[in-house]
C-alpha atoms as a PDB file:
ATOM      1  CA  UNK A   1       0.000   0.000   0.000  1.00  0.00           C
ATOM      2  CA  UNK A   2       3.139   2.043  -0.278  1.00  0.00           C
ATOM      3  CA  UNK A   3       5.950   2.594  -2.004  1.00  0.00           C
ATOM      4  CA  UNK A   4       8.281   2.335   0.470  1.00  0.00           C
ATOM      5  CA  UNK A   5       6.714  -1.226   0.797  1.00  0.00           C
ATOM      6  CA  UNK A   6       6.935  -2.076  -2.736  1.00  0.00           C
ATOM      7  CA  UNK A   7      10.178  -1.619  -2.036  1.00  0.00           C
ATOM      8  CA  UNK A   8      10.769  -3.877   0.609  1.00  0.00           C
ATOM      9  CA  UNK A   9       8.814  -6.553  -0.974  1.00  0.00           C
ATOM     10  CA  UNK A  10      10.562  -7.327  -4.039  1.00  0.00           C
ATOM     11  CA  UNK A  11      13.833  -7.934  -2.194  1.00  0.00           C
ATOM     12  CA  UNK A  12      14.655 -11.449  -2.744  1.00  0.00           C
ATOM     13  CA  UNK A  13      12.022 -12.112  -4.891  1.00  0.00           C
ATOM     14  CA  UNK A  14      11.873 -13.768  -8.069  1.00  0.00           C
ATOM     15  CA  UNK A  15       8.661 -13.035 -10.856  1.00  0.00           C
ATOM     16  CA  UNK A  16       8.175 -10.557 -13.447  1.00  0.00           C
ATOM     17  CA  UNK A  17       6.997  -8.122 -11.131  1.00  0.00           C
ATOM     18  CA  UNK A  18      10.310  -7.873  -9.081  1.00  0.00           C
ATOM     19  CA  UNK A  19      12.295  -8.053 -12.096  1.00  0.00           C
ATOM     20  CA  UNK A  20      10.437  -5.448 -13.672  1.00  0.00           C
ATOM     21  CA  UNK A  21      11.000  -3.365 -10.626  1.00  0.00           C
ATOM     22  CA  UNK A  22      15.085  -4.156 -10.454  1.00  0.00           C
ATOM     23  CA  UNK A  23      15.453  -2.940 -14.786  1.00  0.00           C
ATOM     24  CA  UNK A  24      13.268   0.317 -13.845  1.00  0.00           C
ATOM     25  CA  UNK A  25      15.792   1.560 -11.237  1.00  0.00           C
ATOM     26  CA  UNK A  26      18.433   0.332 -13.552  1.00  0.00           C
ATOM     27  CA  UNK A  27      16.843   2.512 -16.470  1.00  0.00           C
ATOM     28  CA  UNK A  28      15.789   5.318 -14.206  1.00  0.00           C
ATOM     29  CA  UNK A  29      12.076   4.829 -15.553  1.00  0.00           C
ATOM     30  CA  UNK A  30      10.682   6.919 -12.457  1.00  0.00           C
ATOM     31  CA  UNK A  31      12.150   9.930 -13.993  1.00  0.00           C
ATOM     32  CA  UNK A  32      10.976   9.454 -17.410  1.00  0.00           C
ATOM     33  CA  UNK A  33       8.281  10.323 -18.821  1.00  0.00           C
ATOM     34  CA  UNK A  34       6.491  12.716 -16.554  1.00  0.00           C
ATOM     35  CA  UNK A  35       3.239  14.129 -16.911  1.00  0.00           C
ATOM     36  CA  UNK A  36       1.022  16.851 -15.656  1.00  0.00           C
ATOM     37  CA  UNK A  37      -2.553  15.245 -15.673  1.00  0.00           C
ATOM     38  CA  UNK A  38      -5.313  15.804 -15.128  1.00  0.00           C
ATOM     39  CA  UNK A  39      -6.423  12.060 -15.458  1.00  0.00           C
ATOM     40  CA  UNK A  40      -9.931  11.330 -16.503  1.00  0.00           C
ATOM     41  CA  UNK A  41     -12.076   7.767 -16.278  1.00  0.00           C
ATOM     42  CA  UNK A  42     -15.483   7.307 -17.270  1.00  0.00           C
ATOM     43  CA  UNK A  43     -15.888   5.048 -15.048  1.00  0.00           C
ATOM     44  CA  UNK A  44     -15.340   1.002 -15.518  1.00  0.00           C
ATOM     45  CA  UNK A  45     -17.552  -2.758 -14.772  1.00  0.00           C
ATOM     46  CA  UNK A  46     -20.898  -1.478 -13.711  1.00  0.00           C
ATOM     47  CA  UNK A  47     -22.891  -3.716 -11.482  1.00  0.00           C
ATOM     48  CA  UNK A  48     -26.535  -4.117 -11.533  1.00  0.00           C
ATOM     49  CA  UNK A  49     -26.916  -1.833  -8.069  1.00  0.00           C
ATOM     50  CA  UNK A  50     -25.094   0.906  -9.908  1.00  0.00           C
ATOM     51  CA  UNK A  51     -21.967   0.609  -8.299  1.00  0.00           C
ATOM     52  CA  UNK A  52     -18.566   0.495 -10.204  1.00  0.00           C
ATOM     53  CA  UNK A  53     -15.717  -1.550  -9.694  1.00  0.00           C
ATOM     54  CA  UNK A  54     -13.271   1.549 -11.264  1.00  0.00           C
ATOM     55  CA  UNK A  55     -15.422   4.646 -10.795  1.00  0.00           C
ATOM     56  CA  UNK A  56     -15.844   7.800 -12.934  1.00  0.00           C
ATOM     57  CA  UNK A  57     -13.880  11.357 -11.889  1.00  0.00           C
ATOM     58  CA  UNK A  58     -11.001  13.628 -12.644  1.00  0.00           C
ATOM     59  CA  UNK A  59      -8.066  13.416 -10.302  1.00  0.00           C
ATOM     60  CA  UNK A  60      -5.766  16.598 -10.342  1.00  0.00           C
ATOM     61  CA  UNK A  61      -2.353  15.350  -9.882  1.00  0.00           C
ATOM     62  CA  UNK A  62      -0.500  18.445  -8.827  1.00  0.00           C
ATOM     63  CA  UNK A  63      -3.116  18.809  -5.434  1.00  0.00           C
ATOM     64  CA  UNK A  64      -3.930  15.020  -5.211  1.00  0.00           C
ATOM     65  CA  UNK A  65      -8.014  15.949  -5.264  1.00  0.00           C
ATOM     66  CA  UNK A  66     -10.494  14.032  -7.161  1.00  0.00           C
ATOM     67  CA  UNK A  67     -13.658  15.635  -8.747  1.00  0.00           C
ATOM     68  CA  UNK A  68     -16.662  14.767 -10.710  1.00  0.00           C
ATOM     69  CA  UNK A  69     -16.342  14.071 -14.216  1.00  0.00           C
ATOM     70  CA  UNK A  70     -18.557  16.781 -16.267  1.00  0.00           C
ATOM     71  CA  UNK A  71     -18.939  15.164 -19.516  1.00  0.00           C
ATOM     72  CA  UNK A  72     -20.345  18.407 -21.640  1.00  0.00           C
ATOM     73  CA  UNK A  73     -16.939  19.907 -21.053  1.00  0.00           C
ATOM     74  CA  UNK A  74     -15.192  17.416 -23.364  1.00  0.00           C
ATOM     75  CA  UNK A  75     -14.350  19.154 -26.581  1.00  0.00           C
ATOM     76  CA  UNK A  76     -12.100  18.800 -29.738  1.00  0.00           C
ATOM     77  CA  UNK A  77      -9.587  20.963 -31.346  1.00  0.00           C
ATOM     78  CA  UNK A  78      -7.878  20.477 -34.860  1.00  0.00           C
ATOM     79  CA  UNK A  79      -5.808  23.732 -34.861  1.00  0.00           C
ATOM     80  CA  UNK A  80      -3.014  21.191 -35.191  1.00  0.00           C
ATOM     81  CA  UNK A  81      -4.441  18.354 -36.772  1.00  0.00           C
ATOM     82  CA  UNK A  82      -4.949  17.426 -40.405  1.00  0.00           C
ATOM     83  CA  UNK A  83      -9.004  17.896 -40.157  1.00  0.00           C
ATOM     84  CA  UNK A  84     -11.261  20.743 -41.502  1.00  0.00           C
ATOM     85  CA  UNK A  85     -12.272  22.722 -38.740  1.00  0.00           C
ATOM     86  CA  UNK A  86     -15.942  21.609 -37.075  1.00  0.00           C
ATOM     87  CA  UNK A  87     -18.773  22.102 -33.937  1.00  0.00           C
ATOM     88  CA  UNK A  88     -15.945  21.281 -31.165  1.00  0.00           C
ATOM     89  CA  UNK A  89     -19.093  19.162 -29.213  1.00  0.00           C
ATOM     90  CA  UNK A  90     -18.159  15.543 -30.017  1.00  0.00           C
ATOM     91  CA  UNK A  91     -22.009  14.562 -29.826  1.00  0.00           C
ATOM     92  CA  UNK A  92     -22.056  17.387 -33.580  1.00  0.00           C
ATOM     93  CA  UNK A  93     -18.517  16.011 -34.374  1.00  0.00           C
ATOM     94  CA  UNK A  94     -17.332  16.038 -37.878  1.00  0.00           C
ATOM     95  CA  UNK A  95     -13.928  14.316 -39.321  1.00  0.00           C
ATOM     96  CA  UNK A  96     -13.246  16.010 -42.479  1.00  0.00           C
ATOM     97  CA  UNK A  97      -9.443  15.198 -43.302  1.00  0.00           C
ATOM     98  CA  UNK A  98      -7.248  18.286 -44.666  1.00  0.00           C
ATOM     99  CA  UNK A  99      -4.038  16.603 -45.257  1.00  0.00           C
ATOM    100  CA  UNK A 100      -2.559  19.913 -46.668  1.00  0.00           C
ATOM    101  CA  UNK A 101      -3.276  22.185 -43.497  1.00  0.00           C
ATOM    102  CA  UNK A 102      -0.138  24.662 -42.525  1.00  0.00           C
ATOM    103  CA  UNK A 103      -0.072  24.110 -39.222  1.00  0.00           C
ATOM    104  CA  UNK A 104      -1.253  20.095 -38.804  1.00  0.00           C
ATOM    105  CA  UNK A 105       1.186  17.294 -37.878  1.00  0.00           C
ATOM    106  CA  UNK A 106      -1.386  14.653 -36.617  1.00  0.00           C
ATOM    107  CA  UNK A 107      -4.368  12.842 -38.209  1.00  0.00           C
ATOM    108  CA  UNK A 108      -5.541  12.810 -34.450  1.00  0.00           C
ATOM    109  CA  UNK A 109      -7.578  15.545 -33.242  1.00  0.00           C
ATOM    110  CA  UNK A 110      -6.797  17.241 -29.367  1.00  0.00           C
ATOM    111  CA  UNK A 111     -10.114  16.673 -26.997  1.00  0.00           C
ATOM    112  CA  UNK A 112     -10.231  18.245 -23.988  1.00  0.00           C
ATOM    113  CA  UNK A 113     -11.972  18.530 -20.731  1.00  0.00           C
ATOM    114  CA  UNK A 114     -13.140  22.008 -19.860  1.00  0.00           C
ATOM    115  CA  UNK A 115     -10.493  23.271 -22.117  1.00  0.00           C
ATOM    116  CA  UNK A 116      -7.199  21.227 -20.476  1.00  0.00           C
ATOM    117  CA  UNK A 117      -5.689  17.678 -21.882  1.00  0.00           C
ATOM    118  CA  UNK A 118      -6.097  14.565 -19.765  1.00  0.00           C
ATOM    119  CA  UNK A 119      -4.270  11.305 -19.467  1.00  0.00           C
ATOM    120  CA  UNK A 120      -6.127   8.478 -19.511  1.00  0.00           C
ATOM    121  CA  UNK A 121      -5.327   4.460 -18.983  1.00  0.00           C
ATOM    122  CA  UNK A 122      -4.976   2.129 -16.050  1.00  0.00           C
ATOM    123  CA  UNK A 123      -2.813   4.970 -13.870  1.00  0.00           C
ATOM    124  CA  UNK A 124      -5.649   7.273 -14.403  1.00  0.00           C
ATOM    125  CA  UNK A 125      -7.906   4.697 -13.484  1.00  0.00           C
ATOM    126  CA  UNK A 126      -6.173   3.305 -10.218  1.00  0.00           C
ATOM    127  CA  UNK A 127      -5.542   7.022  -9.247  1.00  0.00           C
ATOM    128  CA  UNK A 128      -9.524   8.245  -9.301  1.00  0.00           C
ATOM    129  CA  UNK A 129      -9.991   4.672  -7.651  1.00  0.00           C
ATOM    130  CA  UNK A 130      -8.024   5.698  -5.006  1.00  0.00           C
ATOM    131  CA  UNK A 131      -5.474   2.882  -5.144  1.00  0.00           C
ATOM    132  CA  UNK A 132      -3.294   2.910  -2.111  1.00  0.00           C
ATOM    133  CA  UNK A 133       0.239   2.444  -3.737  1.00  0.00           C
ATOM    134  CA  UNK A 134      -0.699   4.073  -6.716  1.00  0.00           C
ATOM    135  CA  UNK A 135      -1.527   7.126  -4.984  1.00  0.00           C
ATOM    136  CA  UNK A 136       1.593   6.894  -3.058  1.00  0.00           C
ATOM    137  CA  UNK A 137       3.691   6.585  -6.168  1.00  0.00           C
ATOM    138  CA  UNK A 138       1.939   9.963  -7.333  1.00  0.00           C
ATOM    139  CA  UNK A 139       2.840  11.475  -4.305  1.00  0.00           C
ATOM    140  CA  UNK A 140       6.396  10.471  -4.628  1.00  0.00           C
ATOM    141  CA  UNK A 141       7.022  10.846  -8.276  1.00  0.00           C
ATOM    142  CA  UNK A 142       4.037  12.282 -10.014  1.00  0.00           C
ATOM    143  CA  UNK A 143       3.339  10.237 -13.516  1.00  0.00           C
ATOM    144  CA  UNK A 144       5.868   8.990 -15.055  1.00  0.00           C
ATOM    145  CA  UNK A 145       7.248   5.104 -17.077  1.00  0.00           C
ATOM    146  CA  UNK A 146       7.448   3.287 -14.281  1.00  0.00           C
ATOM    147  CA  UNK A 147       4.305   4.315 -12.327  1.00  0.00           C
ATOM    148  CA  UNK A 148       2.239   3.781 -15.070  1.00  0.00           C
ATOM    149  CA  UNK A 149       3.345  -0.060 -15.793  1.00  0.00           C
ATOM    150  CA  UNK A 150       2.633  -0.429 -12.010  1.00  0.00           C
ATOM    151  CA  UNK A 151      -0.581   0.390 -12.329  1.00  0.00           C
ATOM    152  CA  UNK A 152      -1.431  -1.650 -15.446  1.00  0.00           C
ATOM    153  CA  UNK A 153       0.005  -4.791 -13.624  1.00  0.00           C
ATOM    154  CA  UNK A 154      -1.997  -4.232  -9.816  1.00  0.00           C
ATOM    155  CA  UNK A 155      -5.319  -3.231 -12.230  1.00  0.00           C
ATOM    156  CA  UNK A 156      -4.632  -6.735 -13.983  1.00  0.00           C
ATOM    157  CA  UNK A 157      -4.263  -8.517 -10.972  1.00  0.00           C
ATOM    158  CA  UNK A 158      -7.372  -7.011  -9.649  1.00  0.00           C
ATOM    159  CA  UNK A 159      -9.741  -7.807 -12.562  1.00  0.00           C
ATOM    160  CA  UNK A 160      -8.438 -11.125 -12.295  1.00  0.00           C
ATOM    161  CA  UNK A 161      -9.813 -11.518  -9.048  1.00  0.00           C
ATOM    162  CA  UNK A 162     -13.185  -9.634 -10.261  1.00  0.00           C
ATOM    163  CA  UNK A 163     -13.381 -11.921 -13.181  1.00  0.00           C
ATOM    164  CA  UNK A 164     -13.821 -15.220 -10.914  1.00  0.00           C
ATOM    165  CA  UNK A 165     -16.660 -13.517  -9.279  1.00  0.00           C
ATOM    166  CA  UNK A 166     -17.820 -12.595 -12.877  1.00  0.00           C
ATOM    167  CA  UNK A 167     -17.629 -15.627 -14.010  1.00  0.00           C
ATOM    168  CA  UNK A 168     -19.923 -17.353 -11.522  1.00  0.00           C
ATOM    169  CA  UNK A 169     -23.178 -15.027 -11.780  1.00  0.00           C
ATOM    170  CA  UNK A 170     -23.202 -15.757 -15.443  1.00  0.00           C
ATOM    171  CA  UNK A 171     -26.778 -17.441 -16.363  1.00  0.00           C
ATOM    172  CA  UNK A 172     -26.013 -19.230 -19.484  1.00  0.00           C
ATOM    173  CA  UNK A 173     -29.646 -20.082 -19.848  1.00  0.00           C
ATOM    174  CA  UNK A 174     -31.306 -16.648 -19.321  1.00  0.00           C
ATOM    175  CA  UNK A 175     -31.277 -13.890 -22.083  1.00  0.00           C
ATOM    176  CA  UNK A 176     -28.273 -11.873 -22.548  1.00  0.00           C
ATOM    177  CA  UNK A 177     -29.101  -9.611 -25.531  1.00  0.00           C
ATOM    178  CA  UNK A 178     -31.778  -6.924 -26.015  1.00  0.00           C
ATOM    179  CA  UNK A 179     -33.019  -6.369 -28.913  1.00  0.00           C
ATOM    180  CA  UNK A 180     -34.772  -2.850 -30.027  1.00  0.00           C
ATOM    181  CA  UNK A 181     -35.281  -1.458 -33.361  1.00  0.00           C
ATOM    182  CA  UNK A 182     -33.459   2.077 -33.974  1.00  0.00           C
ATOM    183  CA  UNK A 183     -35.374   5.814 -33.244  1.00  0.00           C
ATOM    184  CA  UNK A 184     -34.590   9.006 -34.295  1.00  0.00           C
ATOM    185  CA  UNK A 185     -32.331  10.686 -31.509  1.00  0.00           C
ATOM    186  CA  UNK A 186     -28.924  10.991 -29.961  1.00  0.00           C
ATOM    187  CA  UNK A 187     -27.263   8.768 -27.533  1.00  0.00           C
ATOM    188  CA  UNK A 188     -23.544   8.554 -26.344  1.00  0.00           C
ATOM    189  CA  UNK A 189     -21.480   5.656 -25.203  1.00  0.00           C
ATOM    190  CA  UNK A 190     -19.295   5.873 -22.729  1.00  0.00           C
ATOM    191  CA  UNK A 191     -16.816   3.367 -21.105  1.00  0.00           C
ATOM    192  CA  UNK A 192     -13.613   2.325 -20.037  1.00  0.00           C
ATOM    193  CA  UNK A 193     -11.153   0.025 -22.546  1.00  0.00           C
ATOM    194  CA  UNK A 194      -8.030  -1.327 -21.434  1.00  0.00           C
ATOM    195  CA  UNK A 195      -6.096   1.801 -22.814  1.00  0.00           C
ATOM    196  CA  UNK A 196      -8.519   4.484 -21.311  1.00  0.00           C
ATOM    197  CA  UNK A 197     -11.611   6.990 -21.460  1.00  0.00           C
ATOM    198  CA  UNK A 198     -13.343   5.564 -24.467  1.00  0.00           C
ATOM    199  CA  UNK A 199     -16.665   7.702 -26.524  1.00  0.00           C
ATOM    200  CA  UNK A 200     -18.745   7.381 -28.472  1.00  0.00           C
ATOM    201  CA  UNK A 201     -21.547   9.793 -30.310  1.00  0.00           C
ATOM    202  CA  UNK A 202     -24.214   8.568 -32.339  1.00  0.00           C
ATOM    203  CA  UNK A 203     -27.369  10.515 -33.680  1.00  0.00           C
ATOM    204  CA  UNK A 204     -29.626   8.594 -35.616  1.00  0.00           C
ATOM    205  CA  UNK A 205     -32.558   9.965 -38.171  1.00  0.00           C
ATOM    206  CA  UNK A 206     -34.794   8.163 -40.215  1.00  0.00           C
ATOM    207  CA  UNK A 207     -33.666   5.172 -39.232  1.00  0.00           C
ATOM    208  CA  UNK A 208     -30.036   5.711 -40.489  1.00  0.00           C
ATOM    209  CA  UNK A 209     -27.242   6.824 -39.107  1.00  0.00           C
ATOM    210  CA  UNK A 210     -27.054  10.395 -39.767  1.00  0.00           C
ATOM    211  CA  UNK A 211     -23.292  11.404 -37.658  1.00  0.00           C
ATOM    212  CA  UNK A 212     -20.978   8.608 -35.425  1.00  0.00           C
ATOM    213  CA  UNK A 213     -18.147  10.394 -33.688  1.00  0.00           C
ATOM    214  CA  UNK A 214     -15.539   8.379 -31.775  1.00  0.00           C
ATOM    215  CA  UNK A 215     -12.859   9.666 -29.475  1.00  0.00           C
ATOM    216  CA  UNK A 216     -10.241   6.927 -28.721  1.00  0.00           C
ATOM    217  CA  UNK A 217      -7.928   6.732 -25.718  1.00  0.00           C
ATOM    218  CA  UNK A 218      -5.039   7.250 -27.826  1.00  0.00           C
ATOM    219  CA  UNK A 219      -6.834   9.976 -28.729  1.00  0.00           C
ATOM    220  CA  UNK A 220      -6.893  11.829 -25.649  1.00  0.00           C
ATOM    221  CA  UNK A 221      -3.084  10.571 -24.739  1.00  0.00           C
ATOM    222  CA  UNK A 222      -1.722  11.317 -28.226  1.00  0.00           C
ATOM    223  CA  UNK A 223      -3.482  14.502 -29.077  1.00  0.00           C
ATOM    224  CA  UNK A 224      -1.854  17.193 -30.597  1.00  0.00           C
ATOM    225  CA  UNK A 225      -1.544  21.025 -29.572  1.00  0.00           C
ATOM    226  CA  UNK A 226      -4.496  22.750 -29.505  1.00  0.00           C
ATOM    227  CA  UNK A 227      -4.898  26.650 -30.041  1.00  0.00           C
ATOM    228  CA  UNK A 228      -3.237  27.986 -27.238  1.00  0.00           C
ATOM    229  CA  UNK A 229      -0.336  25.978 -27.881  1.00  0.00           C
ATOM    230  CA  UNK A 230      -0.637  23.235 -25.249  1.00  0.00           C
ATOM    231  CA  UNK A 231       0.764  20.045 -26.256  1.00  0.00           C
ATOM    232  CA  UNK A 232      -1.149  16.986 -25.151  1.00  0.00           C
ATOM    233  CA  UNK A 233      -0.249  14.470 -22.479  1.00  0.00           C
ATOM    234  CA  UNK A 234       2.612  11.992 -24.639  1.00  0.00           C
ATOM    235  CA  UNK A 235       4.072  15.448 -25.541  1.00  0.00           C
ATOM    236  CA  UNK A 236       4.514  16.717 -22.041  1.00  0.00           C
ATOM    237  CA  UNK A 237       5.798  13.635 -21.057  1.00  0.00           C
ATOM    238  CA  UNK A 238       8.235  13.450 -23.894  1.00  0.00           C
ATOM    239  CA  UNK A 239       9.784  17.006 -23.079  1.00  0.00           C
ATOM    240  CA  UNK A 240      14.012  16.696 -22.169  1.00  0.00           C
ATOM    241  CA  UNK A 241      13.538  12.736 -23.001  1.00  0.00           C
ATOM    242  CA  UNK A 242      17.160  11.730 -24.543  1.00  0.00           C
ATOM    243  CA  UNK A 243      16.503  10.551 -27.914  1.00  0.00           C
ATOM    244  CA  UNK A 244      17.357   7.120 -28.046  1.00  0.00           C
ATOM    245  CA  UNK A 245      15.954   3.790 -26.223  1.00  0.00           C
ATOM    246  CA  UNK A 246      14.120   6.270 -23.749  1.00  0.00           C
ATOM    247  CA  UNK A 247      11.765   7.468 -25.880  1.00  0.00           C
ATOM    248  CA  UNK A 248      10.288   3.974 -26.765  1.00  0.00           C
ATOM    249  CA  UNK A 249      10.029   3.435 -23.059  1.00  0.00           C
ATOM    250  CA  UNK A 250       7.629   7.074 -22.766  1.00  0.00           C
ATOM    251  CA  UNK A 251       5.916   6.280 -25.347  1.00  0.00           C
ATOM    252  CA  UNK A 252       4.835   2.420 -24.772  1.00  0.00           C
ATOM    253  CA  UNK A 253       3.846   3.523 -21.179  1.00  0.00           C
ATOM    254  CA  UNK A 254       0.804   4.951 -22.527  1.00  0.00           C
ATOM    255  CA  UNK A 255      -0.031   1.630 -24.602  1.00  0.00           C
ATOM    256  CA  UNK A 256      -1.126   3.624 -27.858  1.00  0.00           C
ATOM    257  CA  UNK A 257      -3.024   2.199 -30.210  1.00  0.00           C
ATOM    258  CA  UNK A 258      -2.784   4.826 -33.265  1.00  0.00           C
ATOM    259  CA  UNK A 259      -4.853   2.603 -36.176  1.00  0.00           C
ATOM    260  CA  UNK A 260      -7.858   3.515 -33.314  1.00  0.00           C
ATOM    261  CA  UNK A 261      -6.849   7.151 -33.217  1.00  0.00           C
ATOM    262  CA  UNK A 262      -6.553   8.115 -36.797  1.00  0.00           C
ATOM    263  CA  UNK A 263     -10.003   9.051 -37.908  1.00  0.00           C
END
């Protein structure tokens, strides 16, 4: 439940844990790859009573607080991105590529919440969650490589245990898919995948789909600079990294997945 513990524990011991722990004091991955936050999570494994096994929020790193997640202040920006310029609202979305723009270097576009970039991911996730070490390893060493494998292996080894509960309430014999034809309307999706903060937008009319926006996890970790110049979170983290093996390191931290982020 603390670093300082962590610590302790992997003396000795043999695994893939430890020895991951042993080659990131050997690489220094505590001091790469720092970031700023905010994270964001929509919130992960509802139960029937509403509860949530990860639950939804922004965590601020730099004063450790946690605070609701407002979804109706997520917004995109394509100052910098190779896309004609649109409604910023993700539920009027548009992805109209403009390969020759000036000022673009990215095919993905720069959401943000109430105007700021946010990590997303297991971190983010264990963070709002309030995850003992986790937490502690903020408090420490803010975001950086190493604390964000940490977190992807202690979320792992908790949705193991989650999925042997899981795995027992299924009803194989009762229904498991509703059916309903299509309206006219708007809906959005929004959930958790293994790499973050995952939406979707849909409005439907006539019985067709009429606009389907999607903002990816990558998305949100790899976005570009928006208009006032602020780089998103993979470029913050990325700033003084020596060129070389290091950057590899910052960049698979945040587990991208850029075939979902170019839209």
């Amino acid at each position: 439940d603390r670093a300082d513990a962590l610590d302790d524990w992997r003396e000795g011991r043999d695994g893939d844990f430890a020895r991951f722990l042993e080659l990131a004091d050997d690489l220094a991955l505590e001091g790469l790859g720092r970031g700023k936050g905010p994270f964001m999570s929509f919130g992960a494994y509802h139960g029937a009573d509403g509860s949530s096994l990860f639950p939804s929020g922004v965590f601020d790193v730099a004063s450790m607080l946690l605070s609701p997640l407002a979804v109706e202040s997520i917004a995109e920006d394509v100052s910098h991105s190779w896309m004609l310029a649109g409604p910023p609202e993700p539920s009027r979305g548009e992805s109209r590529p403009d390969p020759d723009k000036p000022d673009g270097y990215s095919w993905c576009k720069a959401p943000r919440l109430a105007g700021r970039p946010a990590e997303v991911g297991a971190l983010a996730r264990q963070a709002i969650d309030g995850q003992p070490l986790v937490r502690d390893l903020l408090a420490r060493s803010g975001p950086n490589v190493k604390t964000r494998v940490v977190a992807r292996l202690i979320e792992t080894a908790r949705l193991t245990q989650a999925m042997d509960v899981w795995a027992r309430a299924v009803r194989l014999r009762e229904p498991f898919c509703h059916r309903a034809r299509p309206v006219d309307g708007a809906a959005a999706g929004l959930v958790e995948a293994a790499r973050g903060s995952l939406g979707h937008w849909i409005e439907i009319c006539g019985d067709r789909i009429r606009r389907y926006q999607i903002i990816a996890p990558t998305t949100w970790n790899f976005s570009p600079r928006d208009a006032a110049g602020v780089p998103g979170p993979i470029e913050q983290a990325l700033v003084g990294t020596p060129v070389g093996v290091a950057v590899q390191h910052v960049v698979r931290s945040f587990d991208p997945c850029m075939v979902c982020t170019a839209h």
